[in-house]
Protein backbone atom coordinates (compact mmCIF):
# COMPACT_ATOMS: atom_id res chain seq x y z
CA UNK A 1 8.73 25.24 -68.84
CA UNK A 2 11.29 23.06 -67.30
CA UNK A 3 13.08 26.43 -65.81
CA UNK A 4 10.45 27.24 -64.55
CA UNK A 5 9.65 23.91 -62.46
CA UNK A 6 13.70 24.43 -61.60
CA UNK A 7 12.63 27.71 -60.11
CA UNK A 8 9.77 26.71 -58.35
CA UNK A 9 11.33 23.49 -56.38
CA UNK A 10 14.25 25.83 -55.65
CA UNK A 11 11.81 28.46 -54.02
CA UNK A 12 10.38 25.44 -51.82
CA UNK A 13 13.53 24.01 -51.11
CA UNK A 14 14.98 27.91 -49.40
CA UNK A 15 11.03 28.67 -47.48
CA UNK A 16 11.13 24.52 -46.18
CA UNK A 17 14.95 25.44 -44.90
CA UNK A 18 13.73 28.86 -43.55
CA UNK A 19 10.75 27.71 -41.59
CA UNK A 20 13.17 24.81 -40.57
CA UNK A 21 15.89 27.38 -39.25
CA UNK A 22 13.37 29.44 -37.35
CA UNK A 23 11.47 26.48 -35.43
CA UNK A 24 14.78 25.33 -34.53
CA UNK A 25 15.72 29.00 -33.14
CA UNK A 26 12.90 29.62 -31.27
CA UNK A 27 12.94 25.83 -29.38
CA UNK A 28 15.78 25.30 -26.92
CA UNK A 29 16.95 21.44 -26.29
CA UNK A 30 15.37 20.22 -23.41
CA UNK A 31 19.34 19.55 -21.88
CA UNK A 32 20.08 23.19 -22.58
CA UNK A 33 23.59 24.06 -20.81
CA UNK A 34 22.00 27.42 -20.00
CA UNK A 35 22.22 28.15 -16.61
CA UNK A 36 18.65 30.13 -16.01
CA UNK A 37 17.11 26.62 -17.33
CA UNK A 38 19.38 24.57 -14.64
CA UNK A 39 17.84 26.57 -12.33
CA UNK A 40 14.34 26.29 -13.32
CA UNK A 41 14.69 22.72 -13.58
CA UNK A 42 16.03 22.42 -9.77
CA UNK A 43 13.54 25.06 -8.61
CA UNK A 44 10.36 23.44 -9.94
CA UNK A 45 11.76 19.66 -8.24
CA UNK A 46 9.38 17.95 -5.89
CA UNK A 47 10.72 18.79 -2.68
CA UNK A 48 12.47 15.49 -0.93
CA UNK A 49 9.65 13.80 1.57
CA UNK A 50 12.16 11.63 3.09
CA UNK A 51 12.09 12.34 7.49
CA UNK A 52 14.99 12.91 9.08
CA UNK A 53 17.07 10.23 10.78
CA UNK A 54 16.17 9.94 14.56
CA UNK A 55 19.55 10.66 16.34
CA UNK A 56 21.00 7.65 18.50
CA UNK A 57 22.46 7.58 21.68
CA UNK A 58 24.58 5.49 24.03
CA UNK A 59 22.92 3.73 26.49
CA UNK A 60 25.16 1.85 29.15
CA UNK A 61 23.52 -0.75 31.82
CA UNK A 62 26.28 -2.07 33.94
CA UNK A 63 29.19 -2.12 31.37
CA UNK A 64 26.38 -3.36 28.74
CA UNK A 65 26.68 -0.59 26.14
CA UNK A 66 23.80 0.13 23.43
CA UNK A 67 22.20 2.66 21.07
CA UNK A 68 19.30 3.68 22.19
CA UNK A 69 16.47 6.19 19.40
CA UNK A 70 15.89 9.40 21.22
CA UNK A 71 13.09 9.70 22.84
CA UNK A 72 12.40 5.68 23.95
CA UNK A 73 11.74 4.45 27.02
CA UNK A 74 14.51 1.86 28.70
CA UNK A 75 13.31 -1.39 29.85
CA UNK A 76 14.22 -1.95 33.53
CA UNK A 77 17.09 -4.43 33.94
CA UNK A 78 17.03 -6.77 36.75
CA UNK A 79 18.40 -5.33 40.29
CA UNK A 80 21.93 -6.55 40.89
CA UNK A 81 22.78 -8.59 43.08
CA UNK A 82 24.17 -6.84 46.05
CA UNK A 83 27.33 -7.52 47.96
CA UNK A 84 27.55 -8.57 51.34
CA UNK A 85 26.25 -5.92 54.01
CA UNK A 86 24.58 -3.71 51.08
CA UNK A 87 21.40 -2.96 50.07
CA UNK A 88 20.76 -2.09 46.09
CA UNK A 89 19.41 1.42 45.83
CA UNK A 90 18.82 2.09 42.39
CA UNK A 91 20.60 2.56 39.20
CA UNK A 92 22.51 5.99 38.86
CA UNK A 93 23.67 8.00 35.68
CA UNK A 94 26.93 8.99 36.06
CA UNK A 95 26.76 11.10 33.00
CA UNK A 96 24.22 13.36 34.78
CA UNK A 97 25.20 14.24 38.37
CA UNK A 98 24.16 11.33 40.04
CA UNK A 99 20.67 10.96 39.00
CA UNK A 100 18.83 8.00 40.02
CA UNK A 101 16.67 6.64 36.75
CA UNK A 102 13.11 6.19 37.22
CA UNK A 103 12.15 3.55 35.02
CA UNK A 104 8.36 3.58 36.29
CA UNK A 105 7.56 7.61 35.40
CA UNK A 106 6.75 7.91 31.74
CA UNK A 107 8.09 11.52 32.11
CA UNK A 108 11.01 10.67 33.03
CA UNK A 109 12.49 7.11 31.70
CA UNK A 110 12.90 9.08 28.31
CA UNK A 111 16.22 8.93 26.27
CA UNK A 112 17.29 12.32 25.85
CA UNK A 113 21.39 12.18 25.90
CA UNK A 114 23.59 9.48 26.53
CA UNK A 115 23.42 7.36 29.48
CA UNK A 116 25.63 5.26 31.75
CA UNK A 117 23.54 3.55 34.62
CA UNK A 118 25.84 1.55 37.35
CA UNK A 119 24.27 -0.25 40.59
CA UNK A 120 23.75 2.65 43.60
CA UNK A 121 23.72 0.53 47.16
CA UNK A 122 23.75 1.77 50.59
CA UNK A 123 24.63 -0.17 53.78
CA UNK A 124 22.00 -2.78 54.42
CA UNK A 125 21.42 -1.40 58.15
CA UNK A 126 21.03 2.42 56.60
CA UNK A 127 17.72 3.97 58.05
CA UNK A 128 16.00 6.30 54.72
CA UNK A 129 15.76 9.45 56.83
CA UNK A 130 13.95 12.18 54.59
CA UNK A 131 13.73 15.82 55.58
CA UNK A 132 11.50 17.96 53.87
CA UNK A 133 12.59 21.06 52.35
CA UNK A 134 9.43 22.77 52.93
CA UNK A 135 9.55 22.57 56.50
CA UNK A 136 12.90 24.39 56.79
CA UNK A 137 11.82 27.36 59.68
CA UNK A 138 10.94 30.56 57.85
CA UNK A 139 12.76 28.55 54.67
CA UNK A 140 15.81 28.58 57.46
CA UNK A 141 17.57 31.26 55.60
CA UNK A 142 18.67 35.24 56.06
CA UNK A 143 19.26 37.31 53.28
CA UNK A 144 19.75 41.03 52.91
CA UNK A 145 19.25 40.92 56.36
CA UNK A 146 15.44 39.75 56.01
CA UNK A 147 14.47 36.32 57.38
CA UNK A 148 13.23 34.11 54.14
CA UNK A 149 14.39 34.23 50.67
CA UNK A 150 13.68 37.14 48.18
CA UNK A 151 12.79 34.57 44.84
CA UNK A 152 12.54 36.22 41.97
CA UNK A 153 10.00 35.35 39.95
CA UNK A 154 8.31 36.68 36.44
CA UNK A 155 6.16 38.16 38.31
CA UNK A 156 8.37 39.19 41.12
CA UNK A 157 10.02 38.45 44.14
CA UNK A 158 8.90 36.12 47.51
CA UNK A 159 10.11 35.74 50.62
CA UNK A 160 9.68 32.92 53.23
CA UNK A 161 6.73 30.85 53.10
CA UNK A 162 5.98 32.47 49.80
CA UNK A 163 8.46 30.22 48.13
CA UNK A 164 6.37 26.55 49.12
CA UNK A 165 5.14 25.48 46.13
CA UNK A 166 2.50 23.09 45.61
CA UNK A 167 1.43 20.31 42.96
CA UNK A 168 -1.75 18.71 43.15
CA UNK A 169 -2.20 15.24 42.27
CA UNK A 170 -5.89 14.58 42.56
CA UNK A 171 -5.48 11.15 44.73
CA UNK A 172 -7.61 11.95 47.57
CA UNK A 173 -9.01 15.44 46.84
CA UNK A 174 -8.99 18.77 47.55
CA UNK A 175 -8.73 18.08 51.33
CA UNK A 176 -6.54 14.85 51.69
CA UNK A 177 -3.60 13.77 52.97
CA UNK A 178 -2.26 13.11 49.79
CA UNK A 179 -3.21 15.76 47.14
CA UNK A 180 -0.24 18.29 47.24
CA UNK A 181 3.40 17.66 46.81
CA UNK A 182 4.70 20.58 48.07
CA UNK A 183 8.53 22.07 47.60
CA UNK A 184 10.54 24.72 47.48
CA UNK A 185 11.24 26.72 44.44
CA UNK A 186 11.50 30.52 43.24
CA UNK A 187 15.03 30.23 44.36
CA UNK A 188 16.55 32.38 41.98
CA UNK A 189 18.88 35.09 43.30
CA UNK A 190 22.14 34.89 44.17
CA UNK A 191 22.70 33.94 47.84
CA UNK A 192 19.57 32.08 48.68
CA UNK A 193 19.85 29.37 50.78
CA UNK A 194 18.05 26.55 52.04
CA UNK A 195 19.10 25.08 55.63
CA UNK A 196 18.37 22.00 57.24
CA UNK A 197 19.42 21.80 61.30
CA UNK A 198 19.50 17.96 62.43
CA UNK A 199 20.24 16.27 65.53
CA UNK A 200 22.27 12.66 65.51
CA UNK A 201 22.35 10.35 68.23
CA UNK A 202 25.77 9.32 67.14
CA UNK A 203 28.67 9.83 64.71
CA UNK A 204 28.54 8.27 61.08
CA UNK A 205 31.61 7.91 59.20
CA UNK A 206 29.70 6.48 55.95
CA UNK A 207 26.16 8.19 55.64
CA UNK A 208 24.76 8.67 51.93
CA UNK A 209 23.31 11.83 50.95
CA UNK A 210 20.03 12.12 48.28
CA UNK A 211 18.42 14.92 47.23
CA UNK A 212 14.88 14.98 45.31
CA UNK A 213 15.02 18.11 42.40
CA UNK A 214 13.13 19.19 39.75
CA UNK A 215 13.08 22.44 37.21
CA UNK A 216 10.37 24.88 36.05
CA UNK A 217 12.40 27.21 33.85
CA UNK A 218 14.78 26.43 31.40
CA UNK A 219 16.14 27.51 28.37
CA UNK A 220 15.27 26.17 24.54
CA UNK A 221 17.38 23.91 22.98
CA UNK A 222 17.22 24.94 19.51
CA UNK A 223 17.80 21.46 17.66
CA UNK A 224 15.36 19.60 19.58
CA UNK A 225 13.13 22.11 21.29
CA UNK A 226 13.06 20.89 24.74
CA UNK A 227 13.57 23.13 27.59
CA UNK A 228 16.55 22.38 29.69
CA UNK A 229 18.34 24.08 32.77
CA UNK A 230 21.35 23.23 34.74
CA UNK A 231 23.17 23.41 37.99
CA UNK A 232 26.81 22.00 39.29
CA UNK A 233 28.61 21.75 42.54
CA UNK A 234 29.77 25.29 42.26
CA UNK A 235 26.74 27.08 40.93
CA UNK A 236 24.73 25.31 43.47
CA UNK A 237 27.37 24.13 45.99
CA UNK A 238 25.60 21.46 48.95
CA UNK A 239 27.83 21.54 52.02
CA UNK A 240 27.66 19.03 54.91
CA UNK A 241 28.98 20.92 58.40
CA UNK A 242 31.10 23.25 56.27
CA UNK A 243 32.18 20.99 53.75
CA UNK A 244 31.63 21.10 50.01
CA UNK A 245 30.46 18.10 48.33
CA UNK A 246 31.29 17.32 45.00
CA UNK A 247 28.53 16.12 43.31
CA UNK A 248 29.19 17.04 39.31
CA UNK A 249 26.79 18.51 37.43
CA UNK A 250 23.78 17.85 36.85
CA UNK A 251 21.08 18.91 34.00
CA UNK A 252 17.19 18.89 34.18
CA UNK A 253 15.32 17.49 31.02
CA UNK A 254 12.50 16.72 31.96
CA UNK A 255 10.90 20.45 32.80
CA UNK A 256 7.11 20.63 31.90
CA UNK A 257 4.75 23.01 30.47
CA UNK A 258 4.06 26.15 33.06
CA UNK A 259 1.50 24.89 35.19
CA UNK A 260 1.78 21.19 34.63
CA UNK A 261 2.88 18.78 37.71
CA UNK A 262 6.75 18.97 38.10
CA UNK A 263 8.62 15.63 37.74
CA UNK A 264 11.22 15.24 40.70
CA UNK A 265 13.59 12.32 41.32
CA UNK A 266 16.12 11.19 43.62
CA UNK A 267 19.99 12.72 42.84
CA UNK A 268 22.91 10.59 44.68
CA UNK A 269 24.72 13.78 46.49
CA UNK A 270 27.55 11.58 47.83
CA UNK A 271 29.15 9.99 50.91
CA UNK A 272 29.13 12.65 53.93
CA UNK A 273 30.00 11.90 57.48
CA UNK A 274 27.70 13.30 60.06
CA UNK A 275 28.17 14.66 63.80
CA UNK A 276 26.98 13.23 67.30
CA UNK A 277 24.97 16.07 67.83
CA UNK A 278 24.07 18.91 65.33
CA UNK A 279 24.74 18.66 61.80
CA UNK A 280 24.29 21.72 59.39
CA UNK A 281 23.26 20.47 55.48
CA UNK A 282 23.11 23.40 53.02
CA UNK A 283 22.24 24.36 49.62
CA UNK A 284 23.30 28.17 48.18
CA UNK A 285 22.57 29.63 45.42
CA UNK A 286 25.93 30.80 43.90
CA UNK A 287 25.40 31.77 40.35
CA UNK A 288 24.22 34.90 37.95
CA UNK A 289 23.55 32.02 34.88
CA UNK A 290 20.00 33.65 33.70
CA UNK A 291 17.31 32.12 32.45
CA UNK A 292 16.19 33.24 28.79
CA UNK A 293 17.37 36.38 30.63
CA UNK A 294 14.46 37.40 32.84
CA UNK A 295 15.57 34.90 35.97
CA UNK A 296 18.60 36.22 37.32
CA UNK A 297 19.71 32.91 38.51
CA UNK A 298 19.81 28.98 37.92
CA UNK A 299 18.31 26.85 40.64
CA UNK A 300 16.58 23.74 40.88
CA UNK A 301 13.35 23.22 42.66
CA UNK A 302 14.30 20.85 45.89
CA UNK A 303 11.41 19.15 47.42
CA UNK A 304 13.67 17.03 50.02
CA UNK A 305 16.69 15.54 51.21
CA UNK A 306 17.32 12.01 52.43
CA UNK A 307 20.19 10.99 54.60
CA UNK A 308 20.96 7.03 54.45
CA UNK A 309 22.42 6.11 57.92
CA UNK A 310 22.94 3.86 60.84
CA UNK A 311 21.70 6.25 63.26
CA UNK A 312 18.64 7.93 64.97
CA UNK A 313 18.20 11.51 63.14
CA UNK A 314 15.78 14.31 64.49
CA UNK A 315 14.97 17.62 63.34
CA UNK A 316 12.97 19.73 66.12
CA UNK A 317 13.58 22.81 64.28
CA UNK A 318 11.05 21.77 61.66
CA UNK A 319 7.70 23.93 61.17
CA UNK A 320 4.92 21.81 60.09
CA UNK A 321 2.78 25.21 59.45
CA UNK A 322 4.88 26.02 57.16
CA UNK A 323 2.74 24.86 54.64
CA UNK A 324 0.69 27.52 54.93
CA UNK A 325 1.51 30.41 53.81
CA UNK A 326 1.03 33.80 55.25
């Protein structure tokens, strides 16, 4: 009898360690070092909700330096005070040709790179003298021996009047003085030009040159998805009477959605010195630097120029029906 309870707790004893081996066989740690389980483990993580970081940039106000979110608006500083026999202008970005910042357009007084803004100021007895580019005769320009400039477009080319553009602005209506800002654009071929003829009444050793630009095409930055486009003083050279002024380079930003109002502002050219008598200001086209390869060259749309100077400036030249096209 008492072998036979020895047998029986033995026989427990071996099936309790069996059943004990096999459980432990057929359930893997939870901290297995397998690698297939490391892998499950990462693969079936949350995925991280944090945002990413809003890049910074530098933002410089008269020697004042900050960093500045992408994307903000700047607060407008107080105008300097000028020096004696200037007039402050505005506040120009030396980092970007010499645009002048609009700090009233909410299209425009947007932090997009960095930014170095010093005090722009004319002589105080400057006359503001704008010339607009619209009213060039026949867009002033020969090309291919053909009066007007072939544009290309996506849908084509224009010549002439064809390349007056027009935004509307809905102040006045369809009919008033004020509803269409109109410019020239579609100048994208190599070798279009844009021509203004003016008469002075007298030299001017110290005149300021402005120009008023926008974009419409541009290519996609790829880390922040804006469209941008640029020019310099040798894709785009701007001559005074035969000589080249070196203005930098400049790149657009702030290029809207087709169809949507263009934003232009003001570009500091530079210092020119002007003729008693006829003075010759041009802009040329001098670049193959495609558009998301369908315009077969960079350009900016130019809606004006404006000549700062002591003088009496008249352009008889200038075709008021060119407005309408034909």
């Amino acid at each position: 009898m008492k072998n036979i309870k020895k047998k029986l707790v033995l026989m427990c004893s071996v099936l309790l360690m069996t059943i004990t081996l096999f459980s432990c066989g057929n359930n893997e740690p939870i901290n297995s070092s397998n690698s297939d389980d490391k892998n499950s483990a990462t693969t079936s993580a949350k995925p991280s909700t944090a945002k990413p970081q809003a890049r910074k940039y530098s933002v410089t106000i008269n020697n004042v330096t900050t960093e500045v979110t992408e994307g903000a608006a700047l607060t407008k500083p107080t105008d300097p005070v000028a020096p004696e026999g200037k007039l402050f202008y505005g506040w120009k970005n030396t980092l970007n040709g010499g645009q002048i910042w609009d700090f009233d357009h909410e299209d425009l007084n947007i932090v997009k790179a960095d930014i170095n803004l010093e005090p722009c100021f004319v002589d105080d007895s400057f006359e503001h003298q704008v010339f607009q580019a619209e009213l060039c005769p026949n867009i002033n320009a020969v090309y291919g021996g053909e009066v007007g400039m072939p544009g290309a477009t996506y849908s084509g080319g224009q010549q002439g009047k064809g390349l007056i553009g027009r935004d509307y602005d809905g102040t006045t209506g369809a009919t008033g003085v004020n509803d269409v800002i109109a410019y020239v654009h579609f100048m994208y071929v190599k070798g279009d030009k844009l021509t203004w003829e003016v008469e002075s009444d007298i030299a001017v050793e110290n005149a300021v040159l402005f120009a008023r630009f926008s974009a419409e095409y541009g290519i996609i930055d790829q880390e922040t998805g804006d469209r941008y486009s640029k020019i310099n003083d040798t894709s785009f050279p701007i001559t005074v009477n035969g000589t080249k002024i070196d203005y930098g380079s400049i790149t657009f930003r702030n290029i809207p959605e087709i169809g949507q109002i263009l934003t232009f502002q003001d570009f500091y050219i530079g210092a020119i010195s002007l003729n008693a008598g006829t003075n010759i200001i041009e802009m040329t086209v001098d670049n193959m630097d495609t558009l998301n390869g369908t315009i077969a060259s960079s350009a900016p749309c130019v809606d004006s120029i404006k000549v700062c100077a002591a003088n009496t400036m008249t352009w008889d030249k200038a075709e008021y029906d060119n407005l309408e096209r034909d």
